[in-house]
ModelCIF file with pLDDT and N, C-alpha, C, O atoms, coordinates in Angstrom:
data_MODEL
#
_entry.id   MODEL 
#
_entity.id                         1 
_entity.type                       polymer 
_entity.pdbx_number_of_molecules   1 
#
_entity_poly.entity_id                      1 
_entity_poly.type                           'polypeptide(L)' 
_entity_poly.nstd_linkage                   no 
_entity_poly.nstd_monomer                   no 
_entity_poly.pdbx_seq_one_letter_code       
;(UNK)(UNK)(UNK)(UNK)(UNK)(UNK)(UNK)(UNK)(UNK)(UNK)(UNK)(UNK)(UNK)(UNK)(UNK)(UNK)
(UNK)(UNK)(UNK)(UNK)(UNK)(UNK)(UNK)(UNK)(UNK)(UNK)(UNK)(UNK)(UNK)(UNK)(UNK)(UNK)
(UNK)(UNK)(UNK)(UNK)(UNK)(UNK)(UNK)(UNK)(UNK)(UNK)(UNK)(UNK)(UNK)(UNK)
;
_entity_poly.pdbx_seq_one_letter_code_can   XXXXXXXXXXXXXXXXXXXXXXXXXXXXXXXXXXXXXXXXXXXXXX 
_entity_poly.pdbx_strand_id                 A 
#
loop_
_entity_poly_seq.entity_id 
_entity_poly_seq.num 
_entity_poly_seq.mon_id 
_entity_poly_seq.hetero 
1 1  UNK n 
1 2  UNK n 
1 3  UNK n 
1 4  UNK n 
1 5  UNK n 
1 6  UNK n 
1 7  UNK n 
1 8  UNK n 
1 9  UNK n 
1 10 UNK n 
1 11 UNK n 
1 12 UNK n 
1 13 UNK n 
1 14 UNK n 
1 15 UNK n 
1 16 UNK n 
1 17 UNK n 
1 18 UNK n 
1 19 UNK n 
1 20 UNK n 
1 21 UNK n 
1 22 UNK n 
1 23 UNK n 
1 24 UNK n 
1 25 UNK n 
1 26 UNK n 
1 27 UNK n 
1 28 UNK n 
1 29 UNK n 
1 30 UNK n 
1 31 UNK n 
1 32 UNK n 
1 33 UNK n 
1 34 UNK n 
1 35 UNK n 
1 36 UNK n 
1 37 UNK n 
1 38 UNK n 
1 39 UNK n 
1 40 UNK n 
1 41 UNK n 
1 42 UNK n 
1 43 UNK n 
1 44 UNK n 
1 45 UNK n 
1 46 UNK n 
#
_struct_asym.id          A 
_struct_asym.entity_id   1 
#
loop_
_ma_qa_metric.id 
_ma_qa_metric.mode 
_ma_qa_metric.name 
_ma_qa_metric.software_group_id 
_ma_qa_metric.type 
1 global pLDDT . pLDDT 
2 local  pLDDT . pLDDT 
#
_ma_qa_metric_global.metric_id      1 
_ma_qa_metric_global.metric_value   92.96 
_ma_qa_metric_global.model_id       1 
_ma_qa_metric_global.ordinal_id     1 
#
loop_
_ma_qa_metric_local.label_asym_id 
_ma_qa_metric_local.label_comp_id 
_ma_qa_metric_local.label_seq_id 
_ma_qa_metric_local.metric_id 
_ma_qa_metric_local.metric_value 
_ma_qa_metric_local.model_id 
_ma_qa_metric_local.ordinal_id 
A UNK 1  2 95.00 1 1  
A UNK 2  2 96.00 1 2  
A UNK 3  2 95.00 1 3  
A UNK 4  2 93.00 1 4  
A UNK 5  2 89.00 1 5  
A UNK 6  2 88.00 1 6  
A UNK 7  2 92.00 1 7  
A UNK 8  2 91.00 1 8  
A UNK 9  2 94.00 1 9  
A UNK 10 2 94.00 1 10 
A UNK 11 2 94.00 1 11 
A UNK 12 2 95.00 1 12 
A UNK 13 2 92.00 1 13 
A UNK 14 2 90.00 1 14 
A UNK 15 2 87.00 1 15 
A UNK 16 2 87.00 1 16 
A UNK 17 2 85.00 1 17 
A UNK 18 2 91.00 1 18 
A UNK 19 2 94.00 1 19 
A UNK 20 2 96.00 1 20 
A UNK 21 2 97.00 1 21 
A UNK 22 2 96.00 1 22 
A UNK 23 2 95.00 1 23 
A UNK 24 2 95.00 1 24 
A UNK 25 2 95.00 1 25 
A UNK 26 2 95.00 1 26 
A UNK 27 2 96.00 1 27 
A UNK 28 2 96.00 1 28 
A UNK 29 2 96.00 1 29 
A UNK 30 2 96.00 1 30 
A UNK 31 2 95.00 1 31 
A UNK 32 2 93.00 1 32 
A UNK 33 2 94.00 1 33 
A UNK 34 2 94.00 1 34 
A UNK 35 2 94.00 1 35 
A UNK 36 2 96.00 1 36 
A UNK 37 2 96.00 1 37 
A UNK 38 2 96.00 1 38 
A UNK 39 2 96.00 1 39 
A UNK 40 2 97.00 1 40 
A UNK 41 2 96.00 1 41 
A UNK 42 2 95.00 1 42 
A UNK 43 2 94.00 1 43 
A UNK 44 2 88.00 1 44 
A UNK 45 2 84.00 1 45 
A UNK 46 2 73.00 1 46 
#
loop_
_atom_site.group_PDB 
_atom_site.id 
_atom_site.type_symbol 
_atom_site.label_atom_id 
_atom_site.label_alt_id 
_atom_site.label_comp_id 
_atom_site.label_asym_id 
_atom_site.label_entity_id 
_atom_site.label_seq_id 
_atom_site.pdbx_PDB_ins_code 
_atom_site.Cartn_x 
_atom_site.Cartn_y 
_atom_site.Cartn_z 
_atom_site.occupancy 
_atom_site.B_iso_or_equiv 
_atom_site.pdbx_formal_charge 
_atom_site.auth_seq_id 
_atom_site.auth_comp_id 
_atom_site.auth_asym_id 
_atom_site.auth_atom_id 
_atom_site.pdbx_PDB_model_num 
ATOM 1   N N  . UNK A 1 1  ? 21.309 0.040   4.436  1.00 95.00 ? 1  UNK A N  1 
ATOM 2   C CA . UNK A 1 1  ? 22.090 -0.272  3.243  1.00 95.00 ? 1  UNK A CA 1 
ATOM 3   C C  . UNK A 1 1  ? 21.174 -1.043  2.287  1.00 95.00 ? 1  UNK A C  1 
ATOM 4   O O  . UNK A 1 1  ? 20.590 -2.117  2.429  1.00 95.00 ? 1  UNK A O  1 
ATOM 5   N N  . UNK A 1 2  ? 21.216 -0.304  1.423  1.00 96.00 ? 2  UNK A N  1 
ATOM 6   C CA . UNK A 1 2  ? 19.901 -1.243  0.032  1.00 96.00 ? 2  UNK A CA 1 
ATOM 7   C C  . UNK A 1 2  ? 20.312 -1.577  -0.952 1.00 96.00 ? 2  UNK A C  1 
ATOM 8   O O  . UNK A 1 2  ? 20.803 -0.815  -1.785 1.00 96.00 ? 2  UNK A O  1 
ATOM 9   N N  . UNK A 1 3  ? 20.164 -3.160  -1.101 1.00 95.00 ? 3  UNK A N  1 
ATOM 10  C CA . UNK A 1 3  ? 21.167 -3.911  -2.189 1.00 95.00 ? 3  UNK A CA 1 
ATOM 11  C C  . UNK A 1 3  ? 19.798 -4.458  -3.113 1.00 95.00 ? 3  UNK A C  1 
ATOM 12  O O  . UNK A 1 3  ? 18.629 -4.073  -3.072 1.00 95.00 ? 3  UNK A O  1 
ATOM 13  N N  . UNK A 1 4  ? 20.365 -5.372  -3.837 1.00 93.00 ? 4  UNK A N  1 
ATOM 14  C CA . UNK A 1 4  ? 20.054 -5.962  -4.680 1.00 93.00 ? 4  UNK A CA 1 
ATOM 15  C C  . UNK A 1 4  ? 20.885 -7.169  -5.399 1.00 93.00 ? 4  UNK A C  1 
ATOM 16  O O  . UNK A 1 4  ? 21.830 -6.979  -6.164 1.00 93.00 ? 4  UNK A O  1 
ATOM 17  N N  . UNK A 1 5  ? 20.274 -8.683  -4.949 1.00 89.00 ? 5  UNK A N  1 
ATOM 18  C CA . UNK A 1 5  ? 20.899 -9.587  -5.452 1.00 89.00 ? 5  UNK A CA 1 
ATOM 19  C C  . UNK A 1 5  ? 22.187 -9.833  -5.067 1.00 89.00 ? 5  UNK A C  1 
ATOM 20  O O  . UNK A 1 5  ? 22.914 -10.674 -5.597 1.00 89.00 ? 5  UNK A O  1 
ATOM 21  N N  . UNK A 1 6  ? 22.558 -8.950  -3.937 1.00 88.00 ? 6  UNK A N  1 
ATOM 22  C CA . UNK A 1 6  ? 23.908 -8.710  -3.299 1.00 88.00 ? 6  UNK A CA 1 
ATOM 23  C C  . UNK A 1 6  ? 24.795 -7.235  -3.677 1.00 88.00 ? 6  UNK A C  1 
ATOM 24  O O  . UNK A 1 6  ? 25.755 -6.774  -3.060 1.00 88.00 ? 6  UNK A O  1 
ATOM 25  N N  . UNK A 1 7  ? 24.134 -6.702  -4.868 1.00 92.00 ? 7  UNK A N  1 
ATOM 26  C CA . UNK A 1 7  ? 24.773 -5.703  -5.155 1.00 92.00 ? 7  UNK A CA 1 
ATOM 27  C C  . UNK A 1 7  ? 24.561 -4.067  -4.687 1.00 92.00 ? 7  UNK A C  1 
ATOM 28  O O  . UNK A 1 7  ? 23.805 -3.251  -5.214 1.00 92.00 ? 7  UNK A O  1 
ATOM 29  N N  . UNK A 1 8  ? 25.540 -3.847  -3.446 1.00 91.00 ? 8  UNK A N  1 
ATOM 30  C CA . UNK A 1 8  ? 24.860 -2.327  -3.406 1.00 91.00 ? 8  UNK A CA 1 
ATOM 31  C C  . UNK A 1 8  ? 24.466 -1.519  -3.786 1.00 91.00 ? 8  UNK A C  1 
ATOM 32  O O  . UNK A 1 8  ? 25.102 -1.022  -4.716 1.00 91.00 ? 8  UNK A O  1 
ATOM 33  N N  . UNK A 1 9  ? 23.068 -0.768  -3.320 1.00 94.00 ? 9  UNK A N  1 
ATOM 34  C CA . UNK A 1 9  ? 22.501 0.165   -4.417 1.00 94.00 ? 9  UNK A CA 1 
ATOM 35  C C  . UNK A 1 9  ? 22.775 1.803   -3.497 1.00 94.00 ? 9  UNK A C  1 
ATOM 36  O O  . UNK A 1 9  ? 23.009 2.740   -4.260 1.00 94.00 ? 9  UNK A O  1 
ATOM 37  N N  . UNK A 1 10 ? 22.767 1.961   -2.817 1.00 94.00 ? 10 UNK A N  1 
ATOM 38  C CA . UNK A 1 10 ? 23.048 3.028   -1.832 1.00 94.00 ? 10 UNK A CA 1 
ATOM 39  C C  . UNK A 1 10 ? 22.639 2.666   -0.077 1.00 94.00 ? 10 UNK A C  1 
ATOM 40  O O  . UNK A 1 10 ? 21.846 1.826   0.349  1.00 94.00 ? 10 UNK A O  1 
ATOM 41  N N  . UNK A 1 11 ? 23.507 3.646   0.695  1.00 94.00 ? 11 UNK A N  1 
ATOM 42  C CA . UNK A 1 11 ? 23.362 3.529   1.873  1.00 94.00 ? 11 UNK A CA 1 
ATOM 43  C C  . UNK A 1 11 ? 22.401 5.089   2.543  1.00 94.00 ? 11 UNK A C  1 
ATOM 44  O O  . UNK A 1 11 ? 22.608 6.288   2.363  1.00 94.00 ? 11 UNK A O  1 
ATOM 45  N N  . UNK A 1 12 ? 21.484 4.452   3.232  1.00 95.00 ? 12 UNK A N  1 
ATOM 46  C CA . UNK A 1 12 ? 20.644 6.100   3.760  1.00 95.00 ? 12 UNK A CA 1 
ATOM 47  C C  . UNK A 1 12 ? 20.618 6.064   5.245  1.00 95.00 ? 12 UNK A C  1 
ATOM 48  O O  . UNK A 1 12 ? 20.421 5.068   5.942  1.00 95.00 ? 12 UNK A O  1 
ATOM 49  N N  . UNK A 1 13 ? 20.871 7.444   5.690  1.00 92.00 ? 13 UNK A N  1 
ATOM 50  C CA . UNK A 1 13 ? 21.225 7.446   7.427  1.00 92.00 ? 13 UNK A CA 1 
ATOM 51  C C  . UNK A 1 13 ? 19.678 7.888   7.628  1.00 92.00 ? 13 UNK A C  1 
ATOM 52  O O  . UNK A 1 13 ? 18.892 8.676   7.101  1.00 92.00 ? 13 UNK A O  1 
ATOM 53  N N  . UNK A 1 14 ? 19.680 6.958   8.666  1.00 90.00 ? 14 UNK A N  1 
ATOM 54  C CA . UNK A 1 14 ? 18.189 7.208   9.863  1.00 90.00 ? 14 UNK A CA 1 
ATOM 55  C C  . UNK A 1 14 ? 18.082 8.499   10.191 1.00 90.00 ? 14 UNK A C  1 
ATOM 56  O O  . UNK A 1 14 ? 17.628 8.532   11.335 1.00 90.00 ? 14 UNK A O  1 
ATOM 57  N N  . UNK A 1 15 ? 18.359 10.149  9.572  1.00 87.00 ? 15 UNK A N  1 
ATOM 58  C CA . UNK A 1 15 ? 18.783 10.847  10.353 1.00 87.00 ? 15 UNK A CA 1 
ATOM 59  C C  . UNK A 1 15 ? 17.128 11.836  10.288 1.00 87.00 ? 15 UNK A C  1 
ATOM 60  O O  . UNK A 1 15 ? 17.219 13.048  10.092 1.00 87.00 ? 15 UNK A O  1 
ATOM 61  N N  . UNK A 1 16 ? 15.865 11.265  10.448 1.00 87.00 ? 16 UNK A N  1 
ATOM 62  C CA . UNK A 1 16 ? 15.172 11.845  10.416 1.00 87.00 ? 16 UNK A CA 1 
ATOM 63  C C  . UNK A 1 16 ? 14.300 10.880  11.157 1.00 87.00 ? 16 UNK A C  1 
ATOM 64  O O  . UNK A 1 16 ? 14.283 9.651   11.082 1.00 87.00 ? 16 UNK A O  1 
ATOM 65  N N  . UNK A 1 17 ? 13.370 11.925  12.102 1.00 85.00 ? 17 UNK A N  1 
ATOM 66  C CA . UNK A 1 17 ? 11.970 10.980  12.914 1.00 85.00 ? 17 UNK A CA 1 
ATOM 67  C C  . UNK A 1 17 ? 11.513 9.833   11.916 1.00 85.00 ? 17 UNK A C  1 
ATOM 68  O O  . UNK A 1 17 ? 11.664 8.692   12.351 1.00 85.00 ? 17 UNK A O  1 
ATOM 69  N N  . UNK A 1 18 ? 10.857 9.993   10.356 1.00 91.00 ? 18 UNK A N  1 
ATOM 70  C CA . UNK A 1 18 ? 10.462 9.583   9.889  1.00 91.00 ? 18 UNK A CA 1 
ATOM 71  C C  . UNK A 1 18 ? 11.069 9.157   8.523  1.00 91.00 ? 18 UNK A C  1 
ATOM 72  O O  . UNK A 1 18 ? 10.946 10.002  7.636  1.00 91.00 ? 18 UNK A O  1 
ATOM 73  N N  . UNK A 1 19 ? 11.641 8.114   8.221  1.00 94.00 ? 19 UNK A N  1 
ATOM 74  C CA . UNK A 1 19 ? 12.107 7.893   6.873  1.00 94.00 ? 19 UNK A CA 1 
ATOM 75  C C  . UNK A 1 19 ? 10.701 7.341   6.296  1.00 94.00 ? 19 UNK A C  1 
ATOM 76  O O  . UNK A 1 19 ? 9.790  7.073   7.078  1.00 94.00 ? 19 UNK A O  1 
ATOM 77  N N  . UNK A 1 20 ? 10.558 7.180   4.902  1.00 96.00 ? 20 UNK A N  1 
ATOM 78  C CA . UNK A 1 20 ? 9.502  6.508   4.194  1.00 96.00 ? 20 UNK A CA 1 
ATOM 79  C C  . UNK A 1 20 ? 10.152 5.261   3.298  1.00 96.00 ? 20 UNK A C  1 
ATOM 80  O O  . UNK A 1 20 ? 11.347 4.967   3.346  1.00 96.00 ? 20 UNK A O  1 
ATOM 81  N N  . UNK A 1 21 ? 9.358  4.712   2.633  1.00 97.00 ? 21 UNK A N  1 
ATOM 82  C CA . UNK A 1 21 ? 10.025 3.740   1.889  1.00 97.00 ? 21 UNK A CA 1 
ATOM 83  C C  . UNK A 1 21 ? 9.147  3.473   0.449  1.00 97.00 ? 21 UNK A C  1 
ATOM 84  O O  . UNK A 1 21 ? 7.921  3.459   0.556  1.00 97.00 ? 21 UNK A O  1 
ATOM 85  N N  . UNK A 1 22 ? 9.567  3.327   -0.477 1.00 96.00 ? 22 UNK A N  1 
ATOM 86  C CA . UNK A 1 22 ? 8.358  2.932   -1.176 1.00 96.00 ? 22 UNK A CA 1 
ATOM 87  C C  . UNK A 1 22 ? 8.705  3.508   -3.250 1.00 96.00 ? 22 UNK A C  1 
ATOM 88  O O  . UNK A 1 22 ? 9.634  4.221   -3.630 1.00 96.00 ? 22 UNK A O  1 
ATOM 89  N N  . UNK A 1 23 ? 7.879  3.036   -3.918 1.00 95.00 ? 23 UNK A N  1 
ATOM 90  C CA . UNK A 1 23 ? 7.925  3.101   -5.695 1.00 95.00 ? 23 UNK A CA 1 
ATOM 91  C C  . UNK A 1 23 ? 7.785  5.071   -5.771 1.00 95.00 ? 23 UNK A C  1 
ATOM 92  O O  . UNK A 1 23 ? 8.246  5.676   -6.739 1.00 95.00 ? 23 UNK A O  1 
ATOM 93  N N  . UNK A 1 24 ? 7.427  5.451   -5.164 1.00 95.00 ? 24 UNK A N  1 
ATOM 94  C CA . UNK A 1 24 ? 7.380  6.889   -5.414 1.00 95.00 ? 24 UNK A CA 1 
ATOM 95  C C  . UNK A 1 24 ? 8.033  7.326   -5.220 1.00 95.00 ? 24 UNK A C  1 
ATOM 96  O O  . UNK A 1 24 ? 8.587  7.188   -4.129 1.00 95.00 ? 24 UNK A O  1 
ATOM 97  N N  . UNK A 1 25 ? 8.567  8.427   -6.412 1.00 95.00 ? 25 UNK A N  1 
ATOM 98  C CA . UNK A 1 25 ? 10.131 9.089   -6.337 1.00 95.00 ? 25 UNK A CA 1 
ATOM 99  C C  . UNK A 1 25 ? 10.289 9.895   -5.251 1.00 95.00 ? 25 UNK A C  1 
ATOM 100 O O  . UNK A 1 25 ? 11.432 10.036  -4.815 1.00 95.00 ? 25 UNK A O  1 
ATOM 101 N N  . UNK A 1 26 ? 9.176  10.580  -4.606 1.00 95.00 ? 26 UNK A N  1 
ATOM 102 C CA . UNK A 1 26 ? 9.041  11.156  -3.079 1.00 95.00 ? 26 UNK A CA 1 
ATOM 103 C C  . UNK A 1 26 ? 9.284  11.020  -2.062 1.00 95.00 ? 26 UNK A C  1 
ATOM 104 O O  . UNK A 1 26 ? 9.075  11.833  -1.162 1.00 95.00 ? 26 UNK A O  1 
ATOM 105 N N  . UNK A 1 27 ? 10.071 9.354   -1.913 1.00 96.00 ? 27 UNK A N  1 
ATOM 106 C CA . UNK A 1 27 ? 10.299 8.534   -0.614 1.00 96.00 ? 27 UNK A CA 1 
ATOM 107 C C  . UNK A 1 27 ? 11.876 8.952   -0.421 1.00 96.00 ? 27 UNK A C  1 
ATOM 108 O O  . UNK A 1 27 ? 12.775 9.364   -1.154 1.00 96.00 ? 27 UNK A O  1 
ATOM 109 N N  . UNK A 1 28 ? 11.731 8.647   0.855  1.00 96.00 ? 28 UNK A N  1 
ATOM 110 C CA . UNK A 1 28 ? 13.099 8.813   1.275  1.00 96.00 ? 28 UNK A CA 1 
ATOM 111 C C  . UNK A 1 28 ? 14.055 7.718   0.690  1.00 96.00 ? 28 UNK A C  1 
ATOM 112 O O  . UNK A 1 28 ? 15.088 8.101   0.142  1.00 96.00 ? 28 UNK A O  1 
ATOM 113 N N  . UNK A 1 29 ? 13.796 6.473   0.764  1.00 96.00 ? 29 UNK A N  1 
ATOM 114 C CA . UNK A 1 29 ? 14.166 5.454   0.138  1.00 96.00 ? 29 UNK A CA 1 
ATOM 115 C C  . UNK A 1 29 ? 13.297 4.989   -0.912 1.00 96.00 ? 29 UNK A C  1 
ATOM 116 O O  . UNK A 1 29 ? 12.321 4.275   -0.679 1.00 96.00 ? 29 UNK A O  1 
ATOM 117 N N  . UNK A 1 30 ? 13.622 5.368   -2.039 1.00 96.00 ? 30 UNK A N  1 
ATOM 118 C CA . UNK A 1 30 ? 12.929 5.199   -3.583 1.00 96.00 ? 30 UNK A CA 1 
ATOM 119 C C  . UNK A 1 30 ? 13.371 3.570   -4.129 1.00 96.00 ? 30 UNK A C  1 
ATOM 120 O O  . UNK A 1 30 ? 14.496 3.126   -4.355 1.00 96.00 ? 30 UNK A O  1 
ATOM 121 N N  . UNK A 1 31 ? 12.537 3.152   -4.196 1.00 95.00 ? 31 UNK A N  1 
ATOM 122 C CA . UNK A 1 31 ? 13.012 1.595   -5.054 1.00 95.00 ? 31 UNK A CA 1 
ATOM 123 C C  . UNK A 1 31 ? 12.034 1.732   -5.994 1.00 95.00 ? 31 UNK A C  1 
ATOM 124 O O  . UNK A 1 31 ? 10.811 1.760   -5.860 1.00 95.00 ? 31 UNK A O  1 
ATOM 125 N N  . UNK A 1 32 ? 12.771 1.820   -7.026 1.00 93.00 ? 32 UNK A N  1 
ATOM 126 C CA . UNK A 1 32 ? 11.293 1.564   -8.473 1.00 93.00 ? 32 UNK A CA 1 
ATOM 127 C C  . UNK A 1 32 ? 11.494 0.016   -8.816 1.00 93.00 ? 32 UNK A C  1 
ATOM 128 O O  . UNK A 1 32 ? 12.411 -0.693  -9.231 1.00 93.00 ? 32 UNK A O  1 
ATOM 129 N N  . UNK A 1 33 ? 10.385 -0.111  -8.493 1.00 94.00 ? 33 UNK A N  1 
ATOM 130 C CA . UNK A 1 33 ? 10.191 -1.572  -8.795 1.00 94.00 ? 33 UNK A CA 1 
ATOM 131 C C  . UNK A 1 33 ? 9.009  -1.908  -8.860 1.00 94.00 ? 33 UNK A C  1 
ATOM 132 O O  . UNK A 1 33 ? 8.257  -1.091  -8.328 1.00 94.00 ? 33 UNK A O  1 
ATOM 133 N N  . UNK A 1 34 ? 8.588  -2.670  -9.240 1.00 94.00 ? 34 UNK A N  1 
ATOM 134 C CA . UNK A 1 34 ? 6.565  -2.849  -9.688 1.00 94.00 ? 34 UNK A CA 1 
ATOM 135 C C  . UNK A 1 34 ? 6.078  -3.983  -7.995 1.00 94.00 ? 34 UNK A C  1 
ATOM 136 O O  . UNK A 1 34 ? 4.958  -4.139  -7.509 1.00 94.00 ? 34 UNK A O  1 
ATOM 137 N N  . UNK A 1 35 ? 7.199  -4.464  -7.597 1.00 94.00 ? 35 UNK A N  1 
ATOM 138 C CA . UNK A 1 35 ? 7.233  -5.407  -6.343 1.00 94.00 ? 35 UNK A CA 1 
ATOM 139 C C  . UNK A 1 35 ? 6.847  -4.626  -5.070 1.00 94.00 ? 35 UNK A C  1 
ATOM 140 O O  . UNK A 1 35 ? 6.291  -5.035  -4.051 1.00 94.00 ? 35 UNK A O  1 
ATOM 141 N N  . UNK A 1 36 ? 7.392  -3.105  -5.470 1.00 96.00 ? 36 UNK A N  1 
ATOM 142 C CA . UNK A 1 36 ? 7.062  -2.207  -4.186 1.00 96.00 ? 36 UNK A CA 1 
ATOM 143 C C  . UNK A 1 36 ? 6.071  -1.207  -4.527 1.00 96.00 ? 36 UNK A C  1 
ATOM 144 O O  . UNK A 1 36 ? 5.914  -0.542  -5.551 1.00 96.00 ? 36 UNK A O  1 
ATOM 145 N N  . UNK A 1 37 ? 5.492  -1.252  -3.523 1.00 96.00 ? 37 UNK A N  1 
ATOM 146 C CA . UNK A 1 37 ? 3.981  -0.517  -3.227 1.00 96.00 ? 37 UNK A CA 1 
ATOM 147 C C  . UNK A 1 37 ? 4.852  1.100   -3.496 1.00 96.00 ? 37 UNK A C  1 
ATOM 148 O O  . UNK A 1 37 ? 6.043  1.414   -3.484 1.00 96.00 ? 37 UNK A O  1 
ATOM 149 N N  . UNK A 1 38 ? 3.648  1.817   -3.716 1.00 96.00 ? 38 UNK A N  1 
ATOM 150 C CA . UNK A 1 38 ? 3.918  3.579   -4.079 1.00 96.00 ? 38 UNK A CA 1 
ATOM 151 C C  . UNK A 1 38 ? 3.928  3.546   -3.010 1.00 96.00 ? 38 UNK A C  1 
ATOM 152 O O  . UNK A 1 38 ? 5.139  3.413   -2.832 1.00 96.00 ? 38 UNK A O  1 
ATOM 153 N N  . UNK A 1 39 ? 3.367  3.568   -1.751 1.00 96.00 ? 39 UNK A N  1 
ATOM 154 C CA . UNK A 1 39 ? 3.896  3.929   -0.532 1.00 96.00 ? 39 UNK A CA 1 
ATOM 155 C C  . UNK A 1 39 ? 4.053  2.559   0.577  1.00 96.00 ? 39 UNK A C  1 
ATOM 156 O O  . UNK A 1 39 ? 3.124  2.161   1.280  1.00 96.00 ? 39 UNK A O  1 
ATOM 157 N N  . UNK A 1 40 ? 5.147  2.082   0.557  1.00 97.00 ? 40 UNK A N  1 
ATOM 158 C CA . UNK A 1 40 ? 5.374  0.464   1.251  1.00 97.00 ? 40 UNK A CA 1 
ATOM 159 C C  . UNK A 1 40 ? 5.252  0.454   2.771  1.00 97.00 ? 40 UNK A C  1 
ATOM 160 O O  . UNK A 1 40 ? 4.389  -0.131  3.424  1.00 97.00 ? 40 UNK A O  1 
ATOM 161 N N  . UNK A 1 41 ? 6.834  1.623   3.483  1.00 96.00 ? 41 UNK A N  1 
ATOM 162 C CA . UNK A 1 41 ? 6.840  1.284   4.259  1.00 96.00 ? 41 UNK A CA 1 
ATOM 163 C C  . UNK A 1 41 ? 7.419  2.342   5.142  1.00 96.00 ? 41 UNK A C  1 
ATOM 164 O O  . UNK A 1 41 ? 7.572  3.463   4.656  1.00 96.00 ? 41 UNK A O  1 
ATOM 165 N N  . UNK A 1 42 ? 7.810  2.083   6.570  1.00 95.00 ? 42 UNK A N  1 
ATOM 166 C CA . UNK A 1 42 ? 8.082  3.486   6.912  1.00 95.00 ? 42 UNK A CA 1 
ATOM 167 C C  . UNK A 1 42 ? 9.196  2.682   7.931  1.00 95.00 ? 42 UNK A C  1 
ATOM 168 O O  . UNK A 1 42 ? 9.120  1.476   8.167  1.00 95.00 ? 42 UNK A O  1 
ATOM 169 N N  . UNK A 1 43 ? 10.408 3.730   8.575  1.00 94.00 ? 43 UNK A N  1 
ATOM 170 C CA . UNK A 1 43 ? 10.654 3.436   9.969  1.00 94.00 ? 43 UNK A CA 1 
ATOM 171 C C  . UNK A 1 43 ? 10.828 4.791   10.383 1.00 94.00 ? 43 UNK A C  1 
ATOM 172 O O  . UNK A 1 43 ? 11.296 5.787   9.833  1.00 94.00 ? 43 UNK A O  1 
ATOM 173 N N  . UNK A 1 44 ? 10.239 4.520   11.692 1.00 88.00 ? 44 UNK A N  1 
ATOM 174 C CA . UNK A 1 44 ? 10.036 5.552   13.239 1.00 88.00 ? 44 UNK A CA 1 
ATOM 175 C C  . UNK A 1 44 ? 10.844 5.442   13.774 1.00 88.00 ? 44 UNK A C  1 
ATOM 176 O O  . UNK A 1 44 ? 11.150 4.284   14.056 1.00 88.00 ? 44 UNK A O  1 
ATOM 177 N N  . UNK A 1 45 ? 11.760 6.618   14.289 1.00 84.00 ? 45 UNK A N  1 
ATOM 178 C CA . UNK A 1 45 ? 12.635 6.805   15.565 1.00 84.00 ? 45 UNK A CA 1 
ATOM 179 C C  . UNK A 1 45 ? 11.935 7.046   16.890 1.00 84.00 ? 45 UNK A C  1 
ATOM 180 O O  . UNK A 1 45 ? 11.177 8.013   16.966 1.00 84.00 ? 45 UNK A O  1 
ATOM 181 N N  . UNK A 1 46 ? 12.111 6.291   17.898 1.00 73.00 ? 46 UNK A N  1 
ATOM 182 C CA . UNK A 1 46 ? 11.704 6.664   19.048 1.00 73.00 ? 46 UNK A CA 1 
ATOM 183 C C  . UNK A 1 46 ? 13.176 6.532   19.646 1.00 73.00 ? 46 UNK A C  1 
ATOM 184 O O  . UNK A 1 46 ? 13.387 6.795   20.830 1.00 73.00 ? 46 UNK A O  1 
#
């Protein structure tokens, strides 16, 4: 669930091995923001 300042911005399901995270509109979870790296972060399903 990805907020901001408390305010929800959308919710994204784990439903893939690999989500991404990051300023590039390419990510699974897109945050444009100058705070987040073009490619930040990732989570792995094991």
């Amino acid at each position: 669930i990805l907020s901001l300042n408390g305010k929800p911005l959308g919710e994204f399901p784990l439903d893939k091995e690999r989500i991404t995270i990051g300023r590039r509109p390419t990510h699974d979870i897109h945050i444009d923001n100058l705070a987040v790296s073009g490619d930040h972060a990732a989570i792995v399903s094991i």
